[in-house]
N, C-alpha and C. Protein backbone atom coordinates (compact mmCIF):
# COMPACT_ATOMS: atom_id res chain seq x y z
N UNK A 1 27.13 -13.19 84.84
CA UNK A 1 27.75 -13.28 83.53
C UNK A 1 27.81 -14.74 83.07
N UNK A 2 27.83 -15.24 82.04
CA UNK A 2 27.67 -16.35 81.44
C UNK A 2 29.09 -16.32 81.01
N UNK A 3 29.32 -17.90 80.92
CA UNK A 3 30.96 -18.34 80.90
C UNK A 3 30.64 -18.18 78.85
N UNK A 4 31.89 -18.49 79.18
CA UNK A 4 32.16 -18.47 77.51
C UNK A 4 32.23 -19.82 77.41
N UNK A 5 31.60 -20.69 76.31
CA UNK A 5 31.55 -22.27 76.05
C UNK A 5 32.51 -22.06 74.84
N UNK A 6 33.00 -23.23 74.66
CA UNK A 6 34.17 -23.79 73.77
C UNK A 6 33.15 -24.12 72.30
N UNK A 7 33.81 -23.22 71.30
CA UNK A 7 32.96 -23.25 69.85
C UNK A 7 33.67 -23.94 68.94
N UNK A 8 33.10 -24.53 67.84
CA UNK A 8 33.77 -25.02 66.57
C UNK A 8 33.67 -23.94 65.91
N UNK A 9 34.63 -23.26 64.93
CA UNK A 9 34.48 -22.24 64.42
C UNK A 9 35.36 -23.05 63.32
N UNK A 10 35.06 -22.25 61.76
CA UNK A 10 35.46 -22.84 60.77
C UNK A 10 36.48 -22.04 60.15
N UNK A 11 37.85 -22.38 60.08
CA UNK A 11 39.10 -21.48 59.66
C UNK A 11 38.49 -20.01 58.62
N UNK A 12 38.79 -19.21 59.01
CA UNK A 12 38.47 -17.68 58.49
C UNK A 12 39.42 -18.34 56.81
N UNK A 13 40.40 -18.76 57.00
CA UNK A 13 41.12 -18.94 55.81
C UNK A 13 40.64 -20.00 55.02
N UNK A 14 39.57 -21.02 55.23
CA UNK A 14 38.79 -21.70 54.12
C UNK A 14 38.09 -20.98 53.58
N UNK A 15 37.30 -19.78 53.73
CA UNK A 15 36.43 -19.03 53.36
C UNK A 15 36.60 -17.55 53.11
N UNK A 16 36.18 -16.75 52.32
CA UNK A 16 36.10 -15.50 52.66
C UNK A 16 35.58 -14.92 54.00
N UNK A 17 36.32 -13.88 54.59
CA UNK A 17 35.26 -13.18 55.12
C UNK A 17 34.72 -12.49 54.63
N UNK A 18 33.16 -12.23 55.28
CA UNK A 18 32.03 -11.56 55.01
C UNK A 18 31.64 -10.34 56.31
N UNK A 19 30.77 -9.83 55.88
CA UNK A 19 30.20 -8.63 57.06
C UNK A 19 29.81 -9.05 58.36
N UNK A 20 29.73 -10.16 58.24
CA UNK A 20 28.94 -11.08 59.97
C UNK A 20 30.16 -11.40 60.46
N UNK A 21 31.61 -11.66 59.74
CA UNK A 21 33.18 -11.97 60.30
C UNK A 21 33.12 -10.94 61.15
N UNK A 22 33.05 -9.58 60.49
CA UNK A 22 33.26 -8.66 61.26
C UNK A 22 32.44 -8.25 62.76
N UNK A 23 31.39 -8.21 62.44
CA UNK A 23 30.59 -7.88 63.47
C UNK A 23 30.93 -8.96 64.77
N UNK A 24 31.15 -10.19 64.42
CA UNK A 24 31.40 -11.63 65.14
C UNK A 24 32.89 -11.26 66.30
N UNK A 25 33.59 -10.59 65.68
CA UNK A 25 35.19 -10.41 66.31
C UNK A 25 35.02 -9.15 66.74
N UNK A 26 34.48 -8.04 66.21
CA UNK A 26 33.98 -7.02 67.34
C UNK A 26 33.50 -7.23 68.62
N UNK A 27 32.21 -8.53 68.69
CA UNK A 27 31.79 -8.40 69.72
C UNK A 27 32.85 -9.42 70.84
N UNK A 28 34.21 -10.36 69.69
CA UNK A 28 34.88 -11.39 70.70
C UNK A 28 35.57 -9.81 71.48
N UNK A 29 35.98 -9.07 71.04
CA UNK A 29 36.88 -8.19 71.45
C UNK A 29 36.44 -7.09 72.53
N UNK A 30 35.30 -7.22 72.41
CA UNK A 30 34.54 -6.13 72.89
C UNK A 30 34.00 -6.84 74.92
N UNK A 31 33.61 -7.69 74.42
CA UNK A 31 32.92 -9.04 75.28
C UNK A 31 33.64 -10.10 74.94
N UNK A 32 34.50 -10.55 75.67
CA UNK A 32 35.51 -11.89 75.56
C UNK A 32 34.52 -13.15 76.29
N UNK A 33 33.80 -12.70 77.07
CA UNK A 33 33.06 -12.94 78.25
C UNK A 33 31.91 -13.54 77.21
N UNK A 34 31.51 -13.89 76.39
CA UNK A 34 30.42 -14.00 75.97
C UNK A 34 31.08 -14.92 74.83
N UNK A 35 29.67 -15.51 74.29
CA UNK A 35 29.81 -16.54 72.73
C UNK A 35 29.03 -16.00 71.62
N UNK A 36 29.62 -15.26 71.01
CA UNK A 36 28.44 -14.82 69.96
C UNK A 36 28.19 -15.46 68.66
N UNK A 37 28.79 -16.82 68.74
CA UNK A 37 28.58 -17.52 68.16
C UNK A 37 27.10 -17.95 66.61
N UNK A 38 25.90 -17.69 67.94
CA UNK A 38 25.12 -18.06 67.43
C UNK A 38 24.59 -16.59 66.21
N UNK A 39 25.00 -15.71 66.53
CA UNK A 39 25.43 -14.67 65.61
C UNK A 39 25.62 -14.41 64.15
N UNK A 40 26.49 -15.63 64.57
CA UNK A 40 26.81 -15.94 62.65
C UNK A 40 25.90 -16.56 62.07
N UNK A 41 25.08 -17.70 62.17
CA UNK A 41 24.30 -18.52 61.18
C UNK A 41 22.89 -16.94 60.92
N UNK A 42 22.58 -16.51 62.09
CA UNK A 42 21.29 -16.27 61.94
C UNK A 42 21.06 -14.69 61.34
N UNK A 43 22.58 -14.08 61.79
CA UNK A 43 23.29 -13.06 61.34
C UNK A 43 22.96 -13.34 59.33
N UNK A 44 24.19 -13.91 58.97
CA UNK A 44 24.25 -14.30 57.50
C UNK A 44 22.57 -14.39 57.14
N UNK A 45 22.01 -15.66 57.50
CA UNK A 45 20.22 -15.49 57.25
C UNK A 45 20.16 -14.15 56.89
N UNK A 46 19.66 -13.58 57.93
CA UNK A 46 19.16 -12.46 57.30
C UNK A 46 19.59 -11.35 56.79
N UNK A 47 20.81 -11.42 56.70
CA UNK A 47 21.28 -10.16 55.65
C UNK A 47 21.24 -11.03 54.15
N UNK A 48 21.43 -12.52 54.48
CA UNK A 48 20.97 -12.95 52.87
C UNK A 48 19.48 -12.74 52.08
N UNK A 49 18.93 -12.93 53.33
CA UNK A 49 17.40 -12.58 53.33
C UNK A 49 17.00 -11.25 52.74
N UNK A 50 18.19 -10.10 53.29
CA UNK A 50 17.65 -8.83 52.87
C UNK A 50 18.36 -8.44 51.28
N UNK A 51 18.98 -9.17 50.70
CA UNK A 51 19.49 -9.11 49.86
C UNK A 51 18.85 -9.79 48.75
N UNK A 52 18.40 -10.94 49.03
CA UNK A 52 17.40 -11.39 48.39
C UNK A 52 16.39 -11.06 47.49
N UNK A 53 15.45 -9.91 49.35
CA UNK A 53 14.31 -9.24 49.05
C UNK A 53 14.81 -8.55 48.37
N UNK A 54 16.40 -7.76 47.82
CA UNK A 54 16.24 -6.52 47.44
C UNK A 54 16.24 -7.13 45.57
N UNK A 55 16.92 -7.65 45.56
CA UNK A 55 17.23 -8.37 44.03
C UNK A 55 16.08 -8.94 43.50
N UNK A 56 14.70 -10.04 44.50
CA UNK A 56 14.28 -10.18 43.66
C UNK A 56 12.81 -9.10 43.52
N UNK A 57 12.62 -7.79 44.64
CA UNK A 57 11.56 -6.54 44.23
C UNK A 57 12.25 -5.82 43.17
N UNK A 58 13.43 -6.17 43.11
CA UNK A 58 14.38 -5.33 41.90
C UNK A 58 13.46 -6.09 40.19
N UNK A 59 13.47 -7.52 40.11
CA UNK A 59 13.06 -8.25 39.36
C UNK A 59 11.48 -8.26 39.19
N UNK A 60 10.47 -8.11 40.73
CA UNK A 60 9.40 -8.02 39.98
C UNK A 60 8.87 -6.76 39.67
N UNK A 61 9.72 -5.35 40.02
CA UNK A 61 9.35 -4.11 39.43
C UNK A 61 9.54 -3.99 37.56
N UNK A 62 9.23 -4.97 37.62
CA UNK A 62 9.46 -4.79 36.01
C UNK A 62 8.26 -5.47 35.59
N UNK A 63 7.35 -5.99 36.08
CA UNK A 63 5.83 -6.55 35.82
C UNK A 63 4.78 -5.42 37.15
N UNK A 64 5.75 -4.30 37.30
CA UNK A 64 4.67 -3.17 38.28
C UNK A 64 4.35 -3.77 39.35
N UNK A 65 4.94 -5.13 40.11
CA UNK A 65 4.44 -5.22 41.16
C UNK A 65 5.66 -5.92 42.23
N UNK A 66 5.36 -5.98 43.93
CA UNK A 66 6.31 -6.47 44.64
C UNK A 66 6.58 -8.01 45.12
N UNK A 67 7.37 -8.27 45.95
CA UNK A 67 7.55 -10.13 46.20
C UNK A 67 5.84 -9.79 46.67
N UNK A 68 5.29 -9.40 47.80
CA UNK A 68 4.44 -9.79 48.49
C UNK A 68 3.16 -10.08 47.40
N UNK A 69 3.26 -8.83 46.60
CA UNK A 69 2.00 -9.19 45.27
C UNK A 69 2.18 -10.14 44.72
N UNK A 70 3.52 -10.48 43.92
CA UNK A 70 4.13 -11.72 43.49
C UNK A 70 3.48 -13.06 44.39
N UNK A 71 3.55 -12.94 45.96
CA UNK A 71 3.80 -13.86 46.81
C UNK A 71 1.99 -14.40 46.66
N UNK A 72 0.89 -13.68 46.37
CA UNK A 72 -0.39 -13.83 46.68
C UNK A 72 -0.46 -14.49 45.47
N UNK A 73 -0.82 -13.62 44.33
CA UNK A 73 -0.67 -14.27 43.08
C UNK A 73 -0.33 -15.68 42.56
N UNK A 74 0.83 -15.68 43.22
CA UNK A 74 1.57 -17.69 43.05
C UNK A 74 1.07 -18.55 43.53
N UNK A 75 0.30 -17.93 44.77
CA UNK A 75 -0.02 -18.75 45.94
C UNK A 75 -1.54 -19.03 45.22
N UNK A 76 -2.34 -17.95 44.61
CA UNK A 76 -3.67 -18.41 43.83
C UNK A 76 -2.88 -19.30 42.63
N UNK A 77 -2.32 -19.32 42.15
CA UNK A 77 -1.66 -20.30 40.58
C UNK A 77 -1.16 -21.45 41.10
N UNK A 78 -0.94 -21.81 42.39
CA UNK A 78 0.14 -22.83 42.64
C UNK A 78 -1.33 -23.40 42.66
N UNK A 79 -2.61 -23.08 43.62
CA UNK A 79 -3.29 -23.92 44.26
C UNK A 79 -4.23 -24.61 43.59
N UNK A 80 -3.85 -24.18 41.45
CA UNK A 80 -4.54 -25.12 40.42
C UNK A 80 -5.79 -24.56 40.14
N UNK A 81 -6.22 -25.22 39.19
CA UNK A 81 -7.76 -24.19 38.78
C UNK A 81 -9.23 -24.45 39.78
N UNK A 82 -9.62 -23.45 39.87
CA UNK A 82 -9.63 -22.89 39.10
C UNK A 82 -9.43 -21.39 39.81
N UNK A 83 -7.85 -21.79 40.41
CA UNK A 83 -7.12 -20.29 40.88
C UNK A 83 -7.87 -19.99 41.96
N UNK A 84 -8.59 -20.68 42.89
CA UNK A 84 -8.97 -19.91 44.17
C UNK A 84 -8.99 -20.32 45.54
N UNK A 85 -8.44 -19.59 46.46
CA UNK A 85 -8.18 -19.90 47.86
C UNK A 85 -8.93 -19.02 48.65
N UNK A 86 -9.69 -19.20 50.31
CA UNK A 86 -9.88 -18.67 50.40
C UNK A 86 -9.43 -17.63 51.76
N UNK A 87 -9.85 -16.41 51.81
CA UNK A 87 -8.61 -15.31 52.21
C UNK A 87 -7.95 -16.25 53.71
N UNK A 88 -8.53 -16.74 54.37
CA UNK A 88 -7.59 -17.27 55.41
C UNK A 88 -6.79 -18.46 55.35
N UNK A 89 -7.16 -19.21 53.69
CA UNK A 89 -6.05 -20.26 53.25
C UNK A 89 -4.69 -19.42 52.51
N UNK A 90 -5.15 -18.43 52.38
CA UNK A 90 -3.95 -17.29 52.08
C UNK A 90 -2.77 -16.91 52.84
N UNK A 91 -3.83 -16.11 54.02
CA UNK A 91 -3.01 -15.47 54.72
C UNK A 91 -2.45 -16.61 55.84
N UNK A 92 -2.73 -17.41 55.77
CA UNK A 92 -2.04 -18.83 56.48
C UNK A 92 -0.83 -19.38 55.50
N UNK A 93 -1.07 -19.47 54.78
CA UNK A 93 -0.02 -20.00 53.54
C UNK A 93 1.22 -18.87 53.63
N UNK A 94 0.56 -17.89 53.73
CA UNK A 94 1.66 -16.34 53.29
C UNK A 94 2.15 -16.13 54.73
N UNK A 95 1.99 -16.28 55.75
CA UNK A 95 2.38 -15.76 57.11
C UNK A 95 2.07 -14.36 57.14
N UNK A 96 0.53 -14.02 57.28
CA UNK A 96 0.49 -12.89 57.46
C UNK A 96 -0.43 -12.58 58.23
N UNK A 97 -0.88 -11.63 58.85
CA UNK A 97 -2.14 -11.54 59.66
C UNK A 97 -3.54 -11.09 59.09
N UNK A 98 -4.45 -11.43 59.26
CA UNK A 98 -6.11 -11.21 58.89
C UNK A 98 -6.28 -10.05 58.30
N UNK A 99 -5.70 -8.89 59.27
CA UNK A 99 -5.97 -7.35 58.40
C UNK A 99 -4.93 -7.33 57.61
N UNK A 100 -3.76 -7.66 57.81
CA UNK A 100 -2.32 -7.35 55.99
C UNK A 100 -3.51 -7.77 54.98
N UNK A 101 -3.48 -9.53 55.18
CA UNK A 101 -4.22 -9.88 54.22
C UNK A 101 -5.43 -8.93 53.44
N UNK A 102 -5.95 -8.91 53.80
CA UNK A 102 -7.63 -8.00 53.77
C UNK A 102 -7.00 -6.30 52.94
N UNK A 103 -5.79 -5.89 53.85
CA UNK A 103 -5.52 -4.85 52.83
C UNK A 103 -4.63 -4.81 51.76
N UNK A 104 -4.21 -6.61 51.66
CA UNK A 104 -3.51 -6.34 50.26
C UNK A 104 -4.57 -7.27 49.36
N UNK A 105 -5.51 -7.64 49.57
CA UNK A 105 -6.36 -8.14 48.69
C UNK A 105 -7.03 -6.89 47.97
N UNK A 106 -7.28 -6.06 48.78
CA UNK A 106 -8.17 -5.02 48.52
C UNK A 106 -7.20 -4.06 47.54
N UNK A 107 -6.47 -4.17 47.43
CA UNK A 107 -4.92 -3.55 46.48
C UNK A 107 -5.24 -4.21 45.29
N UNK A 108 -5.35 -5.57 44.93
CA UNK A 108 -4.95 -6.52 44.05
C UNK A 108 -5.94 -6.59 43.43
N UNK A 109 -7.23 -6.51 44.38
CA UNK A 109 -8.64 -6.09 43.57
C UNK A 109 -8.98 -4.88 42.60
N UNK A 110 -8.40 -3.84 43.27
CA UNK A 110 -8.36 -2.68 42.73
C UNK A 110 -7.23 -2.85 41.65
N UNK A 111 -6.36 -3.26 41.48
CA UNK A 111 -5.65 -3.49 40.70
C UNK A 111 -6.51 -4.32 39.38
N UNK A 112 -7.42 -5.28 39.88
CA UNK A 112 -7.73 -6.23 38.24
C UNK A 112 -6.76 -7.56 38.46
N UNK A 113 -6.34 -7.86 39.07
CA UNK A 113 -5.29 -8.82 39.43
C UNK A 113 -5.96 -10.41 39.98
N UNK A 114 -7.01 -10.03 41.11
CA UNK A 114 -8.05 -10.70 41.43
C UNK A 114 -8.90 -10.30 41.76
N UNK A 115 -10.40 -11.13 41.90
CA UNK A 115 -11.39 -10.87 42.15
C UNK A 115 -12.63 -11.66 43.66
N UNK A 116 -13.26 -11.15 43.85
CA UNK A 116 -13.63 -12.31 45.50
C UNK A 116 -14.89 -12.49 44.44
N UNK A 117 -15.06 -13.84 44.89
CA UNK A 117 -16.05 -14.48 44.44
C UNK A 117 -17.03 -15.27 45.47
N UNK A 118 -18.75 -15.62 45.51
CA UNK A 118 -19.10 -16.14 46.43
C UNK A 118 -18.58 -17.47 46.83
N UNK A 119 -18.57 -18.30 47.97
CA UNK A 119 -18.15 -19.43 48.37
C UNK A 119 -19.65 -20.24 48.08
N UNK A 120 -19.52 -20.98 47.07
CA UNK A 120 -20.65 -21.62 47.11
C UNK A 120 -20.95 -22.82 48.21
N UNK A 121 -20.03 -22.99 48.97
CA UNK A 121 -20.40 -23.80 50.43
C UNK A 121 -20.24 -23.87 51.46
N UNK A 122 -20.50 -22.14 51.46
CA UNK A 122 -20.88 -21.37 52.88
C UNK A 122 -21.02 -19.89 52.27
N UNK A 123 -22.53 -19.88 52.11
CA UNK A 123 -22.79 -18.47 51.54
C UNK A 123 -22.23 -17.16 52.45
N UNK A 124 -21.72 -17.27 53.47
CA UNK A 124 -21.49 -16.14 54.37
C UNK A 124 -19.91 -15.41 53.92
N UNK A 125 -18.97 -16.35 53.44
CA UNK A 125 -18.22 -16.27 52.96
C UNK A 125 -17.68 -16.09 51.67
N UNK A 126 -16.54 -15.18 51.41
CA UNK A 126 -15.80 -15.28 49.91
C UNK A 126 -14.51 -16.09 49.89
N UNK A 127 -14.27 -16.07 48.49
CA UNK A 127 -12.91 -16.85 48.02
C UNK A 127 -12.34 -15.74 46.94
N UNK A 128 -11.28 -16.19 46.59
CA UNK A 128 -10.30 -15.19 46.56
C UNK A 128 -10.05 -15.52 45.13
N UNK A 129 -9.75 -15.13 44.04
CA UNK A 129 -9.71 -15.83 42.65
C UNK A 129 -9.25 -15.21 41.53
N UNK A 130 -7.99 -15.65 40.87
CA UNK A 130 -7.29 -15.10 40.15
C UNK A 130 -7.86 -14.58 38.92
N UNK A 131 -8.00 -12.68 38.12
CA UNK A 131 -8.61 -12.81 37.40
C UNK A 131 -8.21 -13.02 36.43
N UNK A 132 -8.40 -13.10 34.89
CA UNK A 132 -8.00 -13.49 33.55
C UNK A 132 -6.34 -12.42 33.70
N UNK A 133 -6.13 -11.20 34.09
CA UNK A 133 -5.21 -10.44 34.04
C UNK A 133 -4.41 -10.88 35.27
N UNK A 134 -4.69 -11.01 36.06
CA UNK A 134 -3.71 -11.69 37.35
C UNK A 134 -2.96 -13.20 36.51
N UNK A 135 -3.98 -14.01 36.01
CA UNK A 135 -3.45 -15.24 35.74
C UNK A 135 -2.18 -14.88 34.61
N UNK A 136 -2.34 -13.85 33.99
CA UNK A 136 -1.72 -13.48 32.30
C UNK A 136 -0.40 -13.01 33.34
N UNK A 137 -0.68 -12.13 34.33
CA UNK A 137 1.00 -11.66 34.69
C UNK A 137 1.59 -12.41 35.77
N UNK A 138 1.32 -13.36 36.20
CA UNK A 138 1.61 -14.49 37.29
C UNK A 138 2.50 -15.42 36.66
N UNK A 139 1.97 -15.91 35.71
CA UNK A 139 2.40 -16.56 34.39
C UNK A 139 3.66 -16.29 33.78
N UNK A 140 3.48 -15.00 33.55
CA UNK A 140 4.87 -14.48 33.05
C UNK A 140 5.90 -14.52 34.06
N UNK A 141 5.44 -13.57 35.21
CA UNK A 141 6.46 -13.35 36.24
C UNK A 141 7.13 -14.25 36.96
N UNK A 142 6.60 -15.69 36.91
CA UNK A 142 7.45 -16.99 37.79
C UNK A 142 8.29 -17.21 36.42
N UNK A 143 7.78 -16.93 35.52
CA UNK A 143 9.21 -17.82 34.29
C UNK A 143 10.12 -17.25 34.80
N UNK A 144 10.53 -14.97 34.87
CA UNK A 144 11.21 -14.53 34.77
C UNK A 144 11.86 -14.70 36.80
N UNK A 145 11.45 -14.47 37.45
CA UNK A 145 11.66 -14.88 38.95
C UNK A 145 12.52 -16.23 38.80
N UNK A 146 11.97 -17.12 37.78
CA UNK A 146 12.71 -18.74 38.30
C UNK A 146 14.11 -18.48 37.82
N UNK A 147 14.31 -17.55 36.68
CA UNK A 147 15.80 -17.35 36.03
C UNK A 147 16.71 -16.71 36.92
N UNK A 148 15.73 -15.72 37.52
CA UNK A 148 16.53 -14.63 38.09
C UNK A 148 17.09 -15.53 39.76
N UNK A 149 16.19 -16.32 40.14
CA UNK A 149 16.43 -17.47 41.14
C UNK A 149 17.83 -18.30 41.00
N UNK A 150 17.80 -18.61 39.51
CA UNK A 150 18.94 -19.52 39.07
C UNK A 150 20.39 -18.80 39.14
N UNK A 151 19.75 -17.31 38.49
CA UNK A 151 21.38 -16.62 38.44
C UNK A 151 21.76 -16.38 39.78
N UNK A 152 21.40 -16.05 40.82
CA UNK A 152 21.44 -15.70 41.82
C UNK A 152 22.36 -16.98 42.32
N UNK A 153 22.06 -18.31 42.11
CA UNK A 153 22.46 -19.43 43.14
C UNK A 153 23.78 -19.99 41.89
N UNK A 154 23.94 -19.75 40.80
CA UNK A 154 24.77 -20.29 39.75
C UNK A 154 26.06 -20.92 40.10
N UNK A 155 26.12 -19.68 41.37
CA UNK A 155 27.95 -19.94 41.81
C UNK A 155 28.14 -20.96 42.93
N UNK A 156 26.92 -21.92 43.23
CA UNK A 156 27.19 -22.44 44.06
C UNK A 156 26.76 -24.00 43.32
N UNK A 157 28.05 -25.09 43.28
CA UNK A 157 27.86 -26.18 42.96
C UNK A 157 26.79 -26.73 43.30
N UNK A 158 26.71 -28.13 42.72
CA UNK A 158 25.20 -28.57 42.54
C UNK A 158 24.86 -28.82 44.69
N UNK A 159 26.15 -30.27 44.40
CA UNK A 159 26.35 -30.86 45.83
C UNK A 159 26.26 -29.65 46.78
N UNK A 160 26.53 -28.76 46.57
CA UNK A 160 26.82 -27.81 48.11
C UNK A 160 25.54 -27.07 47.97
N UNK A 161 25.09 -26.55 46.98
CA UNK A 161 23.45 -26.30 46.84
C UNK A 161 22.21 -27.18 47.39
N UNK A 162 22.38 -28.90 46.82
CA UNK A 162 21.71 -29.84 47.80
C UNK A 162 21.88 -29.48 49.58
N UNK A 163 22.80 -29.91 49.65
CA UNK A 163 23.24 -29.76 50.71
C UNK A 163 23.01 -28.69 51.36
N UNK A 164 22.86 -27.57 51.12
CA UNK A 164 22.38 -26.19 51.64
C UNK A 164 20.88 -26.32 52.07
N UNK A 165 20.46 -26.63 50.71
CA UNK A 165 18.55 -26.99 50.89
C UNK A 165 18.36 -27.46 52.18
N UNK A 166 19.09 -28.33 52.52
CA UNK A 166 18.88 -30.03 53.38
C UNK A 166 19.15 -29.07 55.02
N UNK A 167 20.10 -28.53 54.89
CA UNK A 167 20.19 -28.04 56.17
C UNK A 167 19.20 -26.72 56.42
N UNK A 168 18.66 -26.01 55.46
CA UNK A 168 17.71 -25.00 55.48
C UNK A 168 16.82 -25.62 56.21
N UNK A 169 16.40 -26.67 54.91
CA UNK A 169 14.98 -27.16 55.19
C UNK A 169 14.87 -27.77 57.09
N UNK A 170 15.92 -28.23 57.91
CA UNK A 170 16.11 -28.63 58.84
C UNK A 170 15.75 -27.37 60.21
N UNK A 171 16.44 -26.41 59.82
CA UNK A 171 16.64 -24.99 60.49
C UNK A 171 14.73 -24.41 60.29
N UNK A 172 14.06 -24.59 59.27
CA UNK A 172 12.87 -24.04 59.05
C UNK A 172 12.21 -25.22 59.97
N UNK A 173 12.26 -26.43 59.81
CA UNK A 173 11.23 -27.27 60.77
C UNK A 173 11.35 -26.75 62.53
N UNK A 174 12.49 -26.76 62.36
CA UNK A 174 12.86 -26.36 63.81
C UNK A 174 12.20 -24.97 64.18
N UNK A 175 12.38 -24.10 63.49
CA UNK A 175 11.73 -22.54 63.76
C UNK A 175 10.02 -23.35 63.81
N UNK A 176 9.27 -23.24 62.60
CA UNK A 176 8.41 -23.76 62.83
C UNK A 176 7.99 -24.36 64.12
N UNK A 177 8.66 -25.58 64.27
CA UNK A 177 8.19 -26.04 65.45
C UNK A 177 7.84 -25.50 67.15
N UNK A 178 9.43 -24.58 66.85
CA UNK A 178 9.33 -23.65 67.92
C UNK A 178 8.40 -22.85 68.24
N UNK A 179 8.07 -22.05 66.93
CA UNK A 179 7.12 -21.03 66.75
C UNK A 179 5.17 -22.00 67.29
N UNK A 180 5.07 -22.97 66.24
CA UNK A 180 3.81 -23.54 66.82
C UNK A 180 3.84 -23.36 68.71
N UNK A 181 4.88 -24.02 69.36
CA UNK A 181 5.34 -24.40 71.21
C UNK A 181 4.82 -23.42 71.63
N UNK A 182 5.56 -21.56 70.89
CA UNK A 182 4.82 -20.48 71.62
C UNK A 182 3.33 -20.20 71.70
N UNK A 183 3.46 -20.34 70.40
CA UNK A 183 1.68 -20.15 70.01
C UNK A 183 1.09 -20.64 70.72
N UNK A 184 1.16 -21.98 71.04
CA UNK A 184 -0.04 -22.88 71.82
C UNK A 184 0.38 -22.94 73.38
N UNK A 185 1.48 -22.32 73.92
CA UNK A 185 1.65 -22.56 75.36
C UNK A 185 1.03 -21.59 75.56
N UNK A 186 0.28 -21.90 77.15
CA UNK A 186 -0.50 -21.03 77.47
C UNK A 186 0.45 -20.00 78.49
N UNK A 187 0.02 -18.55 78.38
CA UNK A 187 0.81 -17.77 79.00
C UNK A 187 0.77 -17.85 80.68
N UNK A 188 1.58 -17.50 81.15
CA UNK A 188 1.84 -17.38 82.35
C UNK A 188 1.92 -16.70 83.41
């Protein structure tokens, strides 16, 4: 059994509790013997995460399509004209694997959304390329996404919003980094 280590925990009475309070004091009560500490940050993550996803597929069902379609689409508009990446600068960008990719291109194609085009410098290969109708609803859909982004975060001051970023952005290098360590250690 693992000892219980001594935690900083932040007064329940500066803050609301939330659904991770609960689950957090179930398990002190349940298992005294244990720190479930780490519970809470990664806990909150992702139920913010799933709340997120739900608000903003709520937002792009109103241009007929989801975050992930949304997510390809932006990713051809972000990368400048003339809109084309190709499928494994995608599915690297998107975190996804070779076949997702491949079967949501093949969606988006069929859709009119984009089109594969030859790689003119490496004929063996295609590139991936936003068509005149992909670019027209991409366009629209980040204006309405960036609002719906804003209302979402409104209630949280500027400073404590910075400040949120700053420690995100800290928590993502770290995953990242971690994640590359597995990838490349060789198994055992």
């Amino acid at each position: 059994m693992k000892s219980r280590q001594m935690k900083a925990k932040t007064p329940l009475t500066t803050r609301p509790k939330d659904a991770v309070d609960a689950i957090l004091m179930q398990w002190e009560r349940e298992r005294p013997d244990l720190d479930p500490s780490p519970m809470g940050p990664i806990g909150r993550i992702k139920r913010c995460a799933a709340l997120l996803d739900h608000s903003l597929n709520e937002n792009f069902s109103q241009f007929g399509m989801s975050i992930w379609e949304f997510d390809v689409l932006a990713s051809l508009r972000r990368a400048g004209e003339p809109y084309r990446l190709s499928p494994t600068e995608l599915f690297s960008s998107l975190m996804v694997t070779s076949g997702t990719m491949t079967h949501r291109l093949k969606r988006l194609e069929g859709s009119g959304l984009i089109e594969r085009v030859p790689n003119e410098s490496d004929a063996r290969s295609m590139l991936v390329t936003l068509s005149a109708k992909g670019l027209e609803l991409v366009n629209r859909a980040v204006e309405v996404h960036l609002e719906r982004e804003r209302s979402i975060l409104k209630s949280l001051p500027a400073g404590l919003l910075a400040e949120l970023d700053a420690h995100l952005s800290v928590l993502l290098n770290s995953l990242e980094e971690h994640s590359a360590r597995v990838v490349s250690s060789p198994e055992k």
